[in-house]
N, C-alpha and C. Protein backbone atom coordinates (compact mmCIF):
# COMPACT_ATOMS: atom_id res chain seq x y z
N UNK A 1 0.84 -1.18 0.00
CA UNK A 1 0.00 0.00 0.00
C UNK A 1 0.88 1.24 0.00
N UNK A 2 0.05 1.85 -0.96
CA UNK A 2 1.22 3.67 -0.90
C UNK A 2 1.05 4.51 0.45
N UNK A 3 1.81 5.16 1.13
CA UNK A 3 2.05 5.76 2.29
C UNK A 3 2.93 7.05 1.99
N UNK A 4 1.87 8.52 2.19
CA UNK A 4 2.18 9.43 2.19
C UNK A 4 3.31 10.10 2.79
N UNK A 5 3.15 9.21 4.12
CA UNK A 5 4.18 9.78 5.22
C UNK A 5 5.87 9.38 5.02
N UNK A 6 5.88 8.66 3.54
CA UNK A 6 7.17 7.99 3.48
C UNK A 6 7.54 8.11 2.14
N UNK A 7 6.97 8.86 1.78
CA UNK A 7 6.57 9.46 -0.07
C UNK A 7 8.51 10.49 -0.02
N UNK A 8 9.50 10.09 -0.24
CA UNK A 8 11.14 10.74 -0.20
C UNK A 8 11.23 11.58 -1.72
N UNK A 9 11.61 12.51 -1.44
CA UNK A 9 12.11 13.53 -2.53
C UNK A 9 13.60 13.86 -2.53
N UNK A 10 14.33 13.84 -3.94
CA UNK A 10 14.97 14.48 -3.84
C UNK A 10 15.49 15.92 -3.43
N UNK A 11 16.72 16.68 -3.01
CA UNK A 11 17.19 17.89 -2.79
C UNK A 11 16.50 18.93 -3.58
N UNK A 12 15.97 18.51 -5.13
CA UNK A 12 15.51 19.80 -5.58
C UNK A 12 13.94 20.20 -5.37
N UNK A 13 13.66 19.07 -4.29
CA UNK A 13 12.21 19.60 -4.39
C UNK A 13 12.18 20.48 -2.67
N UNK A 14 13.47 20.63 -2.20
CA UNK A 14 13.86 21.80 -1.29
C UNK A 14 13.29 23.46 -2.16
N UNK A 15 12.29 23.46 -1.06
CA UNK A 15 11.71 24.64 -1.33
C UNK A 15 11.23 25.85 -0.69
N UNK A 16 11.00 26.87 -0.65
CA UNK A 16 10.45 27.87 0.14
C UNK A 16 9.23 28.45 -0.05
N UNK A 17 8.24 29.26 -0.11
CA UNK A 17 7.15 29.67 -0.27
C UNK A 17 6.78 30.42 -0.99
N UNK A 18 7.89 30.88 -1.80
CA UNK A 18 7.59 32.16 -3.16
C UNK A 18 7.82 30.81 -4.30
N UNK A 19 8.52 29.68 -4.23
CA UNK A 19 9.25 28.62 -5.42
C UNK A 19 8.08 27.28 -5.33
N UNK A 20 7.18 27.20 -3.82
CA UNK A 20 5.77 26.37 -4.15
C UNK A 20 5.23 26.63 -5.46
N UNK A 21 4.79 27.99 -5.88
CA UNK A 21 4.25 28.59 -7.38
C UNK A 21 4.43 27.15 -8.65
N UNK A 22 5.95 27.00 -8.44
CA UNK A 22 6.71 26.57 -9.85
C UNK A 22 6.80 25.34 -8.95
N UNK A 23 6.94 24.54 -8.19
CA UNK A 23 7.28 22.97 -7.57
C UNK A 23 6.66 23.12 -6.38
N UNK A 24 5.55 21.90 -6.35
CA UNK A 24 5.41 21.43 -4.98
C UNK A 24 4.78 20.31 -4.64
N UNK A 25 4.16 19.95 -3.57
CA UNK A 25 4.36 18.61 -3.55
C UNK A 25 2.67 17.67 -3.35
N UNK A 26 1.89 18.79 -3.83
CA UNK A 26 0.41 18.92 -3.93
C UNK A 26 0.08 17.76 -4.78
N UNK A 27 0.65 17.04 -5.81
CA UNK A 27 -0.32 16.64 -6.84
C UNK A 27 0.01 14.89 -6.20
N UNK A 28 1.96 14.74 -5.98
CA UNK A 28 1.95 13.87 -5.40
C UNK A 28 1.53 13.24 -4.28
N UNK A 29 1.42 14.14 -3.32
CA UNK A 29 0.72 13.62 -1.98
C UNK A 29 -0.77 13.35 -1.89
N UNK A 30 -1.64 14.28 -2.97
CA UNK A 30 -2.33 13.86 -2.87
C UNK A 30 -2.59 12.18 -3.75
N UNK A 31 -1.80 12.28 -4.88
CA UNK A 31 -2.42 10.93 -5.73
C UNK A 31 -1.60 9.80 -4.62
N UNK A 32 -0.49 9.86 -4.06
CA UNK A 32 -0.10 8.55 -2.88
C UNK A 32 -1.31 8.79 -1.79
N UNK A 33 -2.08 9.97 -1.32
CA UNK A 33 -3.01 9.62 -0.33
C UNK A 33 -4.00 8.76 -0.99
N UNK A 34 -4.47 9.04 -2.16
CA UNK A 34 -5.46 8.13 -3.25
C UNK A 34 -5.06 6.79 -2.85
N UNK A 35 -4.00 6.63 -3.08
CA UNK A 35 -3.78 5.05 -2.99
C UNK A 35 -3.85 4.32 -1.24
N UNK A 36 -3.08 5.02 -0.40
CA UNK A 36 -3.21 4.88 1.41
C UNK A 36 -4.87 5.29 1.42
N UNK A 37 -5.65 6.05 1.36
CA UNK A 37 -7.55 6.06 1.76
C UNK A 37 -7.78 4.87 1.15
N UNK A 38 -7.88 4.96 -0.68
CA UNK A 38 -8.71 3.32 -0.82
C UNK A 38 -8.30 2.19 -1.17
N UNK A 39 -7.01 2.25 -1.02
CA UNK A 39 -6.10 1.21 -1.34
C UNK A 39 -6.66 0.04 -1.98
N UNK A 40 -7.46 -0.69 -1.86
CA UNK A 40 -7.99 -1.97 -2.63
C UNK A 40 -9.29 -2.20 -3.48
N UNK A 41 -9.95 -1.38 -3.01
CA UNK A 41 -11.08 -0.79 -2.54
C UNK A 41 -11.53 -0.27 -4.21
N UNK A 42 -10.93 0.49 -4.72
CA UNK A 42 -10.64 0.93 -6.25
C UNK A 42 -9.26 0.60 -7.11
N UNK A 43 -9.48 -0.59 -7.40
CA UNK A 43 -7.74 -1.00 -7.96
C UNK A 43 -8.13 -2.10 -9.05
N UNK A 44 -7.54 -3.15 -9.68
CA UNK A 44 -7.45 -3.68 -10.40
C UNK A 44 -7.55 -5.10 -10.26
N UNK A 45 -7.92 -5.91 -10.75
CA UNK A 45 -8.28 -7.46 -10.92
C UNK A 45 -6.66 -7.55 -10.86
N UNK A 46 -5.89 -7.93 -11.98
CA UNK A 46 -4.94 -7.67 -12.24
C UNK A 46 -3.88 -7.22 -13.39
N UNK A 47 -2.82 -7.47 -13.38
CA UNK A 47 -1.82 -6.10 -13.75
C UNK A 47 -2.41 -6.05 -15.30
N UNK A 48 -3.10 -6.39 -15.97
CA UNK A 48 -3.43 -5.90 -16.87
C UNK A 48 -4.24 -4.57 -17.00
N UNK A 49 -4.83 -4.34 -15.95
CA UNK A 49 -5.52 -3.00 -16.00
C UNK A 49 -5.36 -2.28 -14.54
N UNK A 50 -3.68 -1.91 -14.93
CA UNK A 50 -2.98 -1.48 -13.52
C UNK A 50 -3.68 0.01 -14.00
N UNK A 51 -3.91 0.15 -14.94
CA UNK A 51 -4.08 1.98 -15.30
C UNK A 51 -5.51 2.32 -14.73
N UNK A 52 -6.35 1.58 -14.30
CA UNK A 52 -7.49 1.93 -13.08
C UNK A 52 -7.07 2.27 -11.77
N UNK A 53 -5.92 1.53 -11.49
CA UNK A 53 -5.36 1.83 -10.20
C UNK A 53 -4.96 3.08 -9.42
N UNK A 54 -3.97 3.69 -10.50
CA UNK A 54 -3.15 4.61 -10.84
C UNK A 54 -4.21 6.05 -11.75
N UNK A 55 -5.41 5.11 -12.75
CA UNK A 55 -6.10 6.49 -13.29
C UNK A 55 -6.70 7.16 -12.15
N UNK A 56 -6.69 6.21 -11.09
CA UNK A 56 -7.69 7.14 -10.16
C UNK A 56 -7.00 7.54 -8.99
N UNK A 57 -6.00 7.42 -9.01
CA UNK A 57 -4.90 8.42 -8.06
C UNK A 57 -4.92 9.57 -8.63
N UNK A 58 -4.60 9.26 -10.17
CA UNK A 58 -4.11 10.67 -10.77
C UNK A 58 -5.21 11.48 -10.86
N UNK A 59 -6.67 11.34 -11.20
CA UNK A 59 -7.57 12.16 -11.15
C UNK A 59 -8.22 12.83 -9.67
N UNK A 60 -8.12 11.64 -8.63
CA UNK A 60 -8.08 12.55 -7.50
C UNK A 60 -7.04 13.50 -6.77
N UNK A 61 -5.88 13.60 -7.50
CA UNK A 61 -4.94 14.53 -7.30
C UNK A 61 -5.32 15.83 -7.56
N UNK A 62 -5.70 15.36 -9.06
CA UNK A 62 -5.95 16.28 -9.74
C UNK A 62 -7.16 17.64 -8.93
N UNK A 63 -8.19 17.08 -8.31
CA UNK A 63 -8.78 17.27 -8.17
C UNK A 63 -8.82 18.13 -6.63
N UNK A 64 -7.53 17.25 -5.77
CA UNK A 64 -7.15 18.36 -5.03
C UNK A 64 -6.39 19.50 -5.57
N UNK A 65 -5.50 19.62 -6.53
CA UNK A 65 -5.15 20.53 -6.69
C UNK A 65 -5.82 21.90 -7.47
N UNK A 66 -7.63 20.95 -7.85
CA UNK A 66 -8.48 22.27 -8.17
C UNK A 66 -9.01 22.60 -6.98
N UNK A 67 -9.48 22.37 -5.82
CA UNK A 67 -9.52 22.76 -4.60
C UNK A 67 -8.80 23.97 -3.83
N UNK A 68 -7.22 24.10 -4.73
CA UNK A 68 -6.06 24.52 -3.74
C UNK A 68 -5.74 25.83 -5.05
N UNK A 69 -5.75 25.35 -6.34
CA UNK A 69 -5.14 26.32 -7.01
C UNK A 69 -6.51 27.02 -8.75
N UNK A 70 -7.75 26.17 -8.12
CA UNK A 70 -8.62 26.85 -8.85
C UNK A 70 -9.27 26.14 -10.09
N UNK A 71 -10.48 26.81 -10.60
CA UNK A 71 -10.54 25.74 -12.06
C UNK A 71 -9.80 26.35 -13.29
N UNK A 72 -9.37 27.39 -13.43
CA UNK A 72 -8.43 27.53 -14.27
C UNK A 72 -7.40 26.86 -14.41
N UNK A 73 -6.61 26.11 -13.81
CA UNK A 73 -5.55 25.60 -13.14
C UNK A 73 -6.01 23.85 -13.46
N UNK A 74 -7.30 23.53 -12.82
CA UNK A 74 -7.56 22.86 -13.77
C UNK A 74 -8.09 21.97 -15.13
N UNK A 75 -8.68 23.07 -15.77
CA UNK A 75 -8.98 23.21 -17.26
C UNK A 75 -7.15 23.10 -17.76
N UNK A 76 -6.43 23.87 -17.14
CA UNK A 76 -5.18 23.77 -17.56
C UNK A 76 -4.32 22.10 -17.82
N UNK A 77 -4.46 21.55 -16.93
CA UNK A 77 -3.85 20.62 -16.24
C UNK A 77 -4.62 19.27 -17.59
N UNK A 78 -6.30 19.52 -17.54
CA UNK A 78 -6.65 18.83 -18.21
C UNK A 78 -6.82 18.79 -19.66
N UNK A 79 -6.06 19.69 -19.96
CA UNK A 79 -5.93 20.03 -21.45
C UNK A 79 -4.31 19.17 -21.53
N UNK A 80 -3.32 19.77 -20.98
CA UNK A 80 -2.35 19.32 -21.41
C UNK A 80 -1.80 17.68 -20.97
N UNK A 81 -3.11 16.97 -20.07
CA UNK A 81 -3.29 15.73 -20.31
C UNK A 81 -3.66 15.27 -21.32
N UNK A 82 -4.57 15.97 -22.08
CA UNK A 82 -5.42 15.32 -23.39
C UNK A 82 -4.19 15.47 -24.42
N UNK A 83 -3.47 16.54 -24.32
CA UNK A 83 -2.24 16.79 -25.66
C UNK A 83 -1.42 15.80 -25.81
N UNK A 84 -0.74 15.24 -23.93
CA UNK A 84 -0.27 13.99 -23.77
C UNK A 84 -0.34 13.18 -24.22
N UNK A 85 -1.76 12.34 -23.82
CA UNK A 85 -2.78 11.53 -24.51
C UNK A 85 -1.85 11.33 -25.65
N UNK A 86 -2.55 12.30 -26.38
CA UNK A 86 -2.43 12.06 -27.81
C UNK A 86 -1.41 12.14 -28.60
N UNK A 87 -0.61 12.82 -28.08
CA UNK A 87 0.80 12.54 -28.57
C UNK A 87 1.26 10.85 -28.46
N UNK A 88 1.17 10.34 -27.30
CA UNK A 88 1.89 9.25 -27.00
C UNK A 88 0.79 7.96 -27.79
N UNK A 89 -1.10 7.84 -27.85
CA UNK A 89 -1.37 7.27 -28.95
C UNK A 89 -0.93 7.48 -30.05
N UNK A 90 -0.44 8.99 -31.07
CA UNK A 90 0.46 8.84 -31.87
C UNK A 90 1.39 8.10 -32.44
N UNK A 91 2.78 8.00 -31.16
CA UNK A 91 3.65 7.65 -31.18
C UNK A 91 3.63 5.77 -31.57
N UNK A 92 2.69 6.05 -30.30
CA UNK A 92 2.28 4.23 -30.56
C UNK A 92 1.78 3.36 -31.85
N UNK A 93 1.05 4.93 -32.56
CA UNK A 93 0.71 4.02 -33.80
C UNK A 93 1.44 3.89 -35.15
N UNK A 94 3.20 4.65 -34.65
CA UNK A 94 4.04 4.99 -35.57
C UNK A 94 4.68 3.71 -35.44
N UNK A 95 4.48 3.29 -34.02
CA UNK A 95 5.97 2.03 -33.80
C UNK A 95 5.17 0.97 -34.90
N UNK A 96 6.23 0.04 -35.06
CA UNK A 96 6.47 -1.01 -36.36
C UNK A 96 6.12 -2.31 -35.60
């Protein structure tokens, strides 16, 4: 099970309160709390559809961080997931 309280960062995520803006540690703590609240509860048969596990960490992250930094922020967030997206189905349908 994922555990927030043990979630280790490297030196550069040493930060102060004007540099939170540009790095912080909002999206991860919340998607590892996703996993420590429902740990089994919302997860996967198995590893074939690990991306239920994990889609729903990442969207309740997400979701704290519209709580904390607004819906602009995330309309933002969810746009340049969809660009993601689609870049990387792209890519996938280039490989041979």
């Amino acid at each position: 099970m994922e555990n927030t309280g043990i979630t280790i960062f490297s030196d550069s995520f040493v930060m102060d309160s004007i540099a939170f803006k540009d790095r912080n540690y909002v999206n991860v703590n919340a998607h590892e709390m996703a996993h420590q609240w429902f740990g089994d509860l919302v997860t996967e048969v198995d590893g074939s559809s690990h991306w239920l596990h994990e889609g729903f960490a990442t969207y309740y992250a997400l979701l704290a961080e519209r709580a904390l930094f607004g819906i602009e922020y995330y309309y933002w967030k969810l746009y340049e997931s969809a660009i993601q997206l689609q870049d990387l189905t792209q890519e996938d349908r280039e490989r041979p």
